[in-house]
Protein backbone atom coordinates (compact mmCIF):
# COMPACT_ATOMS: atom_id res chain seq x y z
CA UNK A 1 60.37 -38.14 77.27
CA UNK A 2 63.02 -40.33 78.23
CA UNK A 3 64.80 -40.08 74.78
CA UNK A 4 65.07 -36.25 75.68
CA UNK A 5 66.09 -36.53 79.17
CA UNK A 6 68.71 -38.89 77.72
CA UNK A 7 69.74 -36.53 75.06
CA UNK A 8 69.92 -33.58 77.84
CA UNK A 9 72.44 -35.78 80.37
CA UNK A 10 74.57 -36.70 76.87
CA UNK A 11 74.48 -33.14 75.39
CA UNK A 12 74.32 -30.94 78.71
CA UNK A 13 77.63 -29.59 78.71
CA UNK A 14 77.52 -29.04 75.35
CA UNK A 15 74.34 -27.08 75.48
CA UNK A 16 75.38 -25.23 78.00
CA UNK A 17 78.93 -24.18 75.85
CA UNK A 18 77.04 -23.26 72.94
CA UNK A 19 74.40 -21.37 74.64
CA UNK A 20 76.95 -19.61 76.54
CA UNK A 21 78.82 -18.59 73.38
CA UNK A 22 75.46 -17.91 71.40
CA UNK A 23 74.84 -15.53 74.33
CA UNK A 24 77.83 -13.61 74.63
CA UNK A 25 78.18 -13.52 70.76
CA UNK A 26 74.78 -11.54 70.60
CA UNK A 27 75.98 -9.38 73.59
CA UNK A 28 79.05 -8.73 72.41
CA UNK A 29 77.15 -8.07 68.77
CA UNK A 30 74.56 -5.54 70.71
CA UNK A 31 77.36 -3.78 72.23
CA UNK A 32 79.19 -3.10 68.47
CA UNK A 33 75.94 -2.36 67.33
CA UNK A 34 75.21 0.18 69.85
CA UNK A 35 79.06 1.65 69.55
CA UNK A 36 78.75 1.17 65.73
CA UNK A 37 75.35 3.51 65.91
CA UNK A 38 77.26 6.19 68.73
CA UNK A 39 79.68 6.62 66.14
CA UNK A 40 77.67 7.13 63.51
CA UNK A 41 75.72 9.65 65.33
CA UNK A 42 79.03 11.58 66.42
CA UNK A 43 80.18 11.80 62.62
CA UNK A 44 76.59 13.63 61.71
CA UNK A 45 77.04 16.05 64.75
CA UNK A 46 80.70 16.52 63.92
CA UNK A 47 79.88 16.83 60.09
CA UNK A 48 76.82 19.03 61.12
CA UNK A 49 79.11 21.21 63.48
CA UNK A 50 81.93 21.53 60.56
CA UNK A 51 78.95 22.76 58.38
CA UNK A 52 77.60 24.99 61.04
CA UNK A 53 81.46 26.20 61.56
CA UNK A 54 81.86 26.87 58.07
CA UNK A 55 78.41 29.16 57.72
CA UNK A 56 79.25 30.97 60.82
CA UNK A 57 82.84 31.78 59.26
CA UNK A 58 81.62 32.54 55.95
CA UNK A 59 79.05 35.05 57.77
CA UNK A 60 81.82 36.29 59.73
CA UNK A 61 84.21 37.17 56.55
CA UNK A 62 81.21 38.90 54.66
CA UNK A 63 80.70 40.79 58.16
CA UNK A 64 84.31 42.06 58.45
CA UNK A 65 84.44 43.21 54.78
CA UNK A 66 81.23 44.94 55.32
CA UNK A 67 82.65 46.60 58.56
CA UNK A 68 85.90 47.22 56.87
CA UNK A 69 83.41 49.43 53.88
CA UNK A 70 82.05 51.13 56.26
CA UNK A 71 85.23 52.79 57.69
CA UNK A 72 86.70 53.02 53.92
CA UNK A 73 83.58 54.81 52.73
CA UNK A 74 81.64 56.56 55.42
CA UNK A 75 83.37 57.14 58.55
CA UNK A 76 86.99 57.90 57.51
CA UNK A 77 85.76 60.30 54.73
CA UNK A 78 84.06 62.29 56.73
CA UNK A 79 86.44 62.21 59.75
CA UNK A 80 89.41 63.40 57.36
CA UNK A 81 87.90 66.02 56.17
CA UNK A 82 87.26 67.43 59.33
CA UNK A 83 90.51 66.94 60.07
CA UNK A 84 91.49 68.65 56.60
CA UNK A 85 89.97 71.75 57.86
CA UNK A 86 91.15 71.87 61.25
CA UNK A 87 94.51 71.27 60.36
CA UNK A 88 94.32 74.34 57.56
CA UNK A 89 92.81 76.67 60.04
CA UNK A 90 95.01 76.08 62.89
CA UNK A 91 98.19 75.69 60.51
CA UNK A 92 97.82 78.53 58.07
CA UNK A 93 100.97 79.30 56.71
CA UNK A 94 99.63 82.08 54.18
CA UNK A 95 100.14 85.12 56.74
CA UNK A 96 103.81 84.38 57.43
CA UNK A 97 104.13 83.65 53.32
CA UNK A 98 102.41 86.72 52.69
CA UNK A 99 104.31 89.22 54.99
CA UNK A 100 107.95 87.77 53.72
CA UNK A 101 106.89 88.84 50.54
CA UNK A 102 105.03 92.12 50.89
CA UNK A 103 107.63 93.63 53.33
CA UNK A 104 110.91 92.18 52.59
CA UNK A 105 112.25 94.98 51.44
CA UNK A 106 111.14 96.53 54.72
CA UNK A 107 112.30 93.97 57.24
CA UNK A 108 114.95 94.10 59.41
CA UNK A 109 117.32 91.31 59.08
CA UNK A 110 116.94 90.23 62.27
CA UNK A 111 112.77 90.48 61.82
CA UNK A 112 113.28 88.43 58.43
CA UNK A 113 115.24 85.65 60.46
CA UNK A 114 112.54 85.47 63.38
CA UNK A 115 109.93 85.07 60.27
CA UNK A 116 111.69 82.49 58.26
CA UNK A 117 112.32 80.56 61.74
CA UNK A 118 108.77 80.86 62.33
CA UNK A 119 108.34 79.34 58.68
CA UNK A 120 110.46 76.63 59.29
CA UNK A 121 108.86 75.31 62.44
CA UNK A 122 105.55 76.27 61.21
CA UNK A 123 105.58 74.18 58.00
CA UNK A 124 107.15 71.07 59.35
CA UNK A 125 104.57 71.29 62.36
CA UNK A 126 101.82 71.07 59.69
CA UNK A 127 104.00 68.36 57.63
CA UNK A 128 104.84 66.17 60.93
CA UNK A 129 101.11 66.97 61.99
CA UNK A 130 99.36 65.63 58.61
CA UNK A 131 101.57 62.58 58.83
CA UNK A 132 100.80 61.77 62.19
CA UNK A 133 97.06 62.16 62.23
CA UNK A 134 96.26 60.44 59.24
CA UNK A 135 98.02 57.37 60.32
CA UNK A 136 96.31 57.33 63.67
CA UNK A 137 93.55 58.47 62.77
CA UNK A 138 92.74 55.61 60.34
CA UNK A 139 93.93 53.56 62.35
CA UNK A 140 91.83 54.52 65.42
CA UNK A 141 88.87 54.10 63.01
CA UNK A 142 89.29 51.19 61.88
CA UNK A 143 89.96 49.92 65.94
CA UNK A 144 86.28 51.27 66.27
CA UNK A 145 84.78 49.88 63.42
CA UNK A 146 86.25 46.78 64.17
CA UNK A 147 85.19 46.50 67.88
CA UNK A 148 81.56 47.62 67.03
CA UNK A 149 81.67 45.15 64.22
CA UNK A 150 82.11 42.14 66.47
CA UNK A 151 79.67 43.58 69.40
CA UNK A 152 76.86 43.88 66.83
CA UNK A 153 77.25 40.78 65.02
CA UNK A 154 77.27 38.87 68.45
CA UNK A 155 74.22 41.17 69.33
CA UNK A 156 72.32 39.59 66.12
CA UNK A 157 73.76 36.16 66.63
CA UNK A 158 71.63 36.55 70.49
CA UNK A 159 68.48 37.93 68.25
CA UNK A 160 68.54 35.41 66.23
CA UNK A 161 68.90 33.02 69.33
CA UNK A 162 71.87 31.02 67.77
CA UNK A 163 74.00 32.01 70.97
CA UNK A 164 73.35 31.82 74.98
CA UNK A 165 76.71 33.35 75.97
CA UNK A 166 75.72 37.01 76.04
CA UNK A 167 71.87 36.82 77.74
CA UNK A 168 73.58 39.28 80.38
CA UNK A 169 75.03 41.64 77.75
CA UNK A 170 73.44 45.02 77.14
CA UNK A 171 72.57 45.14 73.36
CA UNK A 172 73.99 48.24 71.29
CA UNK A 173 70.66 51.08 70.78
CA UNK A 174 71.68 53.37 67.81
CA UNK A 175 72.19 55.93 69.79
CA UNK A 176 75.39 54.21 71.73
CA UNK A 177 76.58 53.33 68.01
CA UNK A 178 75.90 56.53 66.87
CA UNK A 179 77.97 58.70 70.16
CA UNK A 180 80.73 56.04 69.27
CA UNK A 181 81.59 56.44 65.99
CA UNK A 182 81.18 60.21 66.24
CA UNK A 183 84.48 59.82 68.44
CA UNK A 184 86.26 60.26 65.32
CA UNK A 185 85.99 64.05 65.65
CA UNK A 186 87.35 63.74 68.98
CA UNK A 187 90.70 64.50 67.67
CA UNK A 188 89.84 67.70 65.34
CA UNK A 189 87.11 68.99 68.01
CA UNK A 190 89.30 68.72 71.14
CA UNK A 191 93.25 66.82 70.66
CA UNK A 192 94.15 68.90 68.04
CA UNK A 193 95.20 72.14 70.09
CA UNK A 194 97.91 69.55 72.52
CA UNK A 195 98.82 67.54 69.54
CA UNK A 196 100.46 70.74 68.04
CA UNK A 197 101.51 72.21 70.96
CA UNK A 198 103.46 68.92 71.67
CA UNK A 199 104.91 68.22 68.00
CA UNK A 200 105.94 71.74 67.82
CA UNK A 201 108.39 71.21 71.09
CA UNK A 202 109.03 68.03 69.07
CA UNK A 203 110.01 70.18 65.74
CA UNK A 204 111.66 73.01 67.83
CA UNK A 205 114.23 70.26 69.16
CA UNK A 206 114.80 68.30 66.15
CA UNK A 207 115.17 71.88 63.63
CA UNK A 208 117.15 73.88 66.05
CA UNK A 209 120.56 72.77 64.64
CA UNK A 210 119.19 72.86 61.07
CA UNK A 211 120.08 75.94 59.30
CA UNK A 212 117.97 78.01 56.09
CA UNK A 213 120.74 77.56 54.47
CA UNK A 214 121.51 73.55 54.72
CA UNK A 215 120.80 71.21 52.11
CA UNK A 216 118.16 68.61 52.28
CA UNK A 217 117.98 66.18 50.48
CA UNK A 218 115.45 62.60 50.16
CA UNK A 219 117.68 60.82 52.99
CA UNK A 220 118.24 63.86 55.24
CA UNK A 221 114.10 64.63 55.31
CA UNK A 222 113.29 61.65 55.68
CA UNK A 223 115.59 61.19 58.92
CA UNK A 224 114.52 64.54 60.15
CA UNK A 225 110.76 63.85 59.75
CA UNK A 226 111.34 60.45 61.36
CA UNK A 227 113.47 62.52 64.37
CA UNK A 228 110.26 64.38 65.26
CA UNK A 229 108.00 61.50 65.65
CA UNK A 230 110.20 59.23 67.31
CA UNK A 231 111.20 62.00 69.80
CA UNK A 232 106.98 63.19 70.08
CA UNK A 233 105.73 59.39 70.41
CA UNK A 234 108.41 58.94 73.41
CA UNK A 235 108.57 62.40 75.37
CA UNK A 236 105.75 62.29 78.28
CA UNK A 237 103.93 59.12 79.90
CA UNK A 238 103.45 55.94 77.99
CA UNK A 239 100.44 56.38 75.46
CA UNK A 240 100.12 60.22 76.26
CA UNK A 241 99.33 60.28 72.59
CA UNK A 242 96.21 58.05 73.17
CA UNK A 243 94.52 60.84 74.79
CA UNK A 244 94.48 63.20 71.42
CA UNK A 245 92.25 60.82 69.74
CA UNK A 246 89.92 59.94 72.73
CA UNK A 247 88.58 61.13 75.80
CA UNK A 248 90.11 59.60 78.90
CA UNK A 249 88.85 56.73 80.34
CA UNK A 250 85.23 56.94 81.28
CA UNK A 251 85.13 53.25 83.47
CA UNK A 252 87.64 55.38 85.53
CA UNK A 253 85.90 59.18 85.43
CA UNK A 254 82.39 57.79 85.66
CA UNK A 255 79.80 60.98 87.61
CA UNK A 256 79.04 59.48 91.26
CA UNK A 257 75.44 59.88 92.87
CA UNK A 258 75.21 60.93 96.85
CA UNK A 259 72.15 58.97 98.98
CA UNK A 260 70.51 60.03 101.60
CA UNK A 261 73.42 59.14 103.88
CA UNK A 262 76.00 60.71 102.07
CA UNK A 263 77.48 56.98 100.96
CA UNK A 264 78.73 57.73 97.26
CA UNK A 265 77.11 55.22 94.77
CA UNK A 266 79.59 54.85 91.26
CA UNK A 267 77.41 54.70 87.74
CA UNK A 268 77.04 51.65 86.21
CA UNK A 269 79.04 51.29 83.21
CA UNK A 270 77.54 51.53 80.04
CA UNK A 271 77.94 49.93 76.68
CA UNK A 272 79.35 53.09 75.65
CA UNK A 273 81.75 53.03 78.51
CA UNK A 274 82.76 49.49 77.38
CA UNK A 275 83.12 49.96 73.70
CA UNK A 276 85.36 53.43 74.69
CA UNK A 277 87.28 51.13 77.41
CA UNK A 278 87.58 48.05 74.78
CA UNK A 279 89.05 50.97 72.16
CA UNK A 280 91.73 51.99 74.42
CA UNK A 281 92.65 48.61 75.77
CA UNK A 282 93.64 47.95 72.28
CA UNK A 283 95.39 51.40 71.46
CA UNK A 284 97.68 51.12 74.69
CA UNK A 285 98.33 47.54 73.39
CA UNK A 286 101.99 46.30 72.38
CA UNK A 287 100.63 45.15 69.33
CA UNK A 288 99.02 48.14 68.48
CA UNK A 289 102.08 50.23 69.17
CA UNK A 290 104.46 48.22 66.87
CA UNK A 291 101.41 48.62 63.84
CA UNK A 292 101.17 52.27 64.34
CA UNK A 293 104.98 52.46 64.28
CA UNK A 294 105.54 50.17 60.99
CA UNK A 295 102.37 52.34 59.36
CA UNK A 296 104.02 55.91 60.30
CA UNK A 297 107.84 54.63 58.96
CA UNK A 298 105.48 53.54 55.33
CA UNK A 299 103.12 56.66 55.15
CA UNK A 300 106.88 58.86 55.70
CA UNK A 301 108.46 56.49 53.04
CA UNK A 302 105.76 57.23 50.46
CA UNK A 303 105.55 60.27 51.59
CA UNK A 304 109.57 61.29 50.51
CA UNK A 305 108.86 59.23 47.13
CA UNK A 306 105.43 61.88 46.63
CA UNK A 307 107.91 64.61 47.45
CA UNK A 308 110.72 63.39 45.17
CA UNK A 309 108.94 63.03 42.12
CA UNK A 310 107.17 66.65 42.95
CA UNK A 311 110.43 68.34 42.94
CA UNK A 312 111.41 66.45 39.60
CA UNK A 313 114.05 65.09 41.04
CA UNK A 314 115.79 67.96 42.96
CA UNK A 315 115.06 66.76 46.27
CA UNK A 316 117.30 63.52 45.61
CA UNK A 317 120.45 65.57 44.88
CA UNK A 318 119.62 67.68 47.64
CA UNK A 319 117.92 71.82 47.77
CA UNK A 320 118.21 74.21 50.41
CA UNK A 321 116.40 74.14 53.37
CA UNK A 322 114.82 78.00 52.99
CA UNK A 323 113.43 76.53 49.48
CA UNK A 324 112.04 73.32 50.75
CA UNK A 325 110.04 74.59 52.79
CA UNK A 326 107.06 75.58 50.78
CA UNK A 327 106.90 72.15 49.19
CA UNK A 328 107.09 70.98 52.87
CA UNK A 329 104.16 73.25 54.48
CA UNK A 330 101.89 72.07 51.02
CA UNK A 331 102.34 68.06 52.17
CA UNK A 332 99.19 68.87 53.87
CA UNK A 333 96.88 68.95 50.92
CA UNK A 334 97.83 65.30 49.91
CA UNK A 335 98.13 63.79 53.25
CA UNK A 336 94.40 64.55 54.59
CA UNK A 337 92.58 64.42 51.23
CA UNK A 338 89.58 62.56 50.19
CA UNK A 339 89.64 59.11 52.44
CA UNK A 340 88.63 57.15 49.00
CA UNK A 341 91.43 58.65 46.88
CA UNK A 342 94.01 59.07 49.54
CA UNK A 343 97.46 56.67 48.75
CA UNK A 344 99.01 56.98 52.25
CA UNK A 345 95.61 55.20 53.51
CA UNK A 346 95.75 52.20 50.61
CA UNK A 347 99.42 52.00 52.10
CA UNK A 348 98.60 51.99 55.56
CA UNK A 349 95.73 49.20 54.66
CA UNK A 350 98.29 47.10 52.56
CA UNK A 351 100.66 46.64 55.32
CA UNK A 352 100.54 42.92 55.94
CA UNK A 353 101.07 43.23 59.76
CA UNK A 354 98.22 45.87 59.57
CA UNK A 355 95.91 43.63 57.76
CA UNK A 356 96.38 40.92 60.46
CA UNK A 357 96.31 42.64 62.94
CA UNK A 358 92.42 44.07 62.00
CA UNK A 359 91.88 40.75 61.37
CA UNK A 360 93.05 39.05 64.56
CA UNK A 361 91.43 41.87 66.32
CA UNK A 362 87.68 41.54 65.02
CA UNK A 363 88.01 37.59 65.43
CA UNK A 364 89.25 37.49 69.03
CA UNK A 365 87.95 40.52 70.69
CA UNK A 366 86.79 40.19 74.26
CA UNK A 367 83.31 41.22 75.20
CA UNK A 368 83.31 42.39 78.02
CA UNK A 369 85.84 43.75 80.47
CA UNK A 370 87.27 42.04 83.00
């Protein structure tokens, strides 16, 4: 006993250093054990969420090529040969062909003129008209396909409970997908009888110094055609054009219900509402309007190359006007043909700024409206 209380008043000081220093070398060991562990544990959630990233992209990617399909093979088909119809019936140049030829040995001169005016607006309506609707119309399509795309696969990413974001959304029924898609035929069911009133003022301006007689040539059609769809895209309000490919906006036209007091009660606004009010929120977009115009100047490009290599070559020196116009009216027929085997479509779809832009646009789109 006394040995060790002599030992203790020697050795105190030092006992108390090194116990001190044991002490705070095990704390301070504890604490870069416990940081050592919390940053272990980060890297597996980090690696797990890369992993879970990568998955969710990878689903996204097979998603937008199976969205992109479906417009390339189902919707668009059908829609352009609607359109194909439509654009026949209501632009039928046979009768006007067909009466120049059976009576122009009849015809007064001035009744021939009247008739090969006629002609001359007639076909380059059709011509300007087959341009413009195939390029917007695939385009509009693929805006559709693209927003229902994203709303669906967020709709199965809630199913499969993988997402807590949208627990307020409505989910798309097949019946809302079904009414929305069908908007395709919006254009040859109910836009089609303004769009050619409007690009035939369009045609009457641009052709009104251009005589029978003139020569055209590659260069001079292609300016002309270009003419007519700058001066159609920019006469009337901002986006007038937006309104022969959809219905106006039904957020803003929604039915309103009267109560008992005579207080007027809006409609709610359906998913319907929102994917037609998501549609043209994009279509009245800058972005959208520099895309349309960089996929109208390509389809008009090709176009003029078609058209060269029809007329063997006698287009690039240059033909009269009066003869063009036959090879100008049948455009038509290669314009709005099968969606599948149509060029001017692969072109639109191989625009870079195009493909971006679809791409940007399934990837970031909002939903729903603010």
């Amino acid at each position: 006993m006394y040995f060790l209380r002599e030992f203790w008043r020697r050795h105190r000081r030092k006992i108390f250093v090194t116990t001190g220093v044991l002490g705070s070398g095990y704390f301070l060991y504890k604490l870069y054990d416990a940081h050592r562990r919390s940053l272990a544990d980060l890297e597996r959630q980090l690696a797990n969420e890369r992993e879970n990233d990568e998955i969710i992209k990878a689903q996204m990617q097979a998603h937008f090529q199976n969205i992109q399909r479906i417009a390339d093979t189902t919707t668009l088909p059908h829609a352009m040969n609607f359109l194909n119809s439509r654009i026949a019936e209501e632009l039928d140049v046979g009768p006007l062909t067909q009466r120049l030829n059976r009576e122009k040995a009849t015809l007064m001169p001035s009744e021939k003129l009247e008739l090969w005016e006629r002609l001359k607006t007639l076909s380059f309506t059709r011509m300007v008209m087959s341009v413009w609707a195939v390029t917007m119309l695939s385009l509009y399509i693929r805006v559709q396909v693209n927003i229902l795309g994203r709303h669906l696969y967020i709709d199965t990413a809630r199913g499969l409970g993988s997402s807590d974001l949208f627990d307020d959304a409505d989910l798309i029924d097949t019946d809302n997908e079904k009414k929305f898609l069908s908007g395709a035929d919006f254009l040859a069911n109910y836009g089609m009888p303004a769009l050619i009133s409007d690009l035939q003022a369009a045609v009457t301006e641009v052709l009104k110094g251009k005589q029978l007689k003139d020569y055209f040539n590659t260069t001079v059609l292609h300016e002309t055609v270009m003419q007519i769809l700058d001066m159609f895209m920019s006469t009337g309000n901002p986006h007038h054009w937006i309104d022969y490919l959809m219905p106006e906006d039904t957020r803003l036209h929604k039915q309103v219900t009267v109560s008992d007091n005579n207080s007027a009660v809006s409609s709610p606004v359906t998913k319907f509402d929102q994917l037609m009010a998501e549609t043209r929120e994009v279509l009245s977009s800058a972005d959208f309007a520099s895309v349309s115009e960089m996929s109208l100047r390509a389809v008009v490009g090709a176009l003029m190359e078609h058209m060269e290599t029809q007329s063997e070559g006698s287009l690039k020196s240059g033909i009269p006007l009066a003869r063009l116009l036959s090879q100008v009216a049948r455009t038509s027929s290669y314009l709005v043909n099968e969606a599948g085997k149509n060029q001017f479509i692969e072109i639109i779809n191989r625009v870079p700024e195009v493909e971006l832009f679809f791409t940007l646009l399934y990837a970031n789109m909002p939903t729903s409206l603010a």
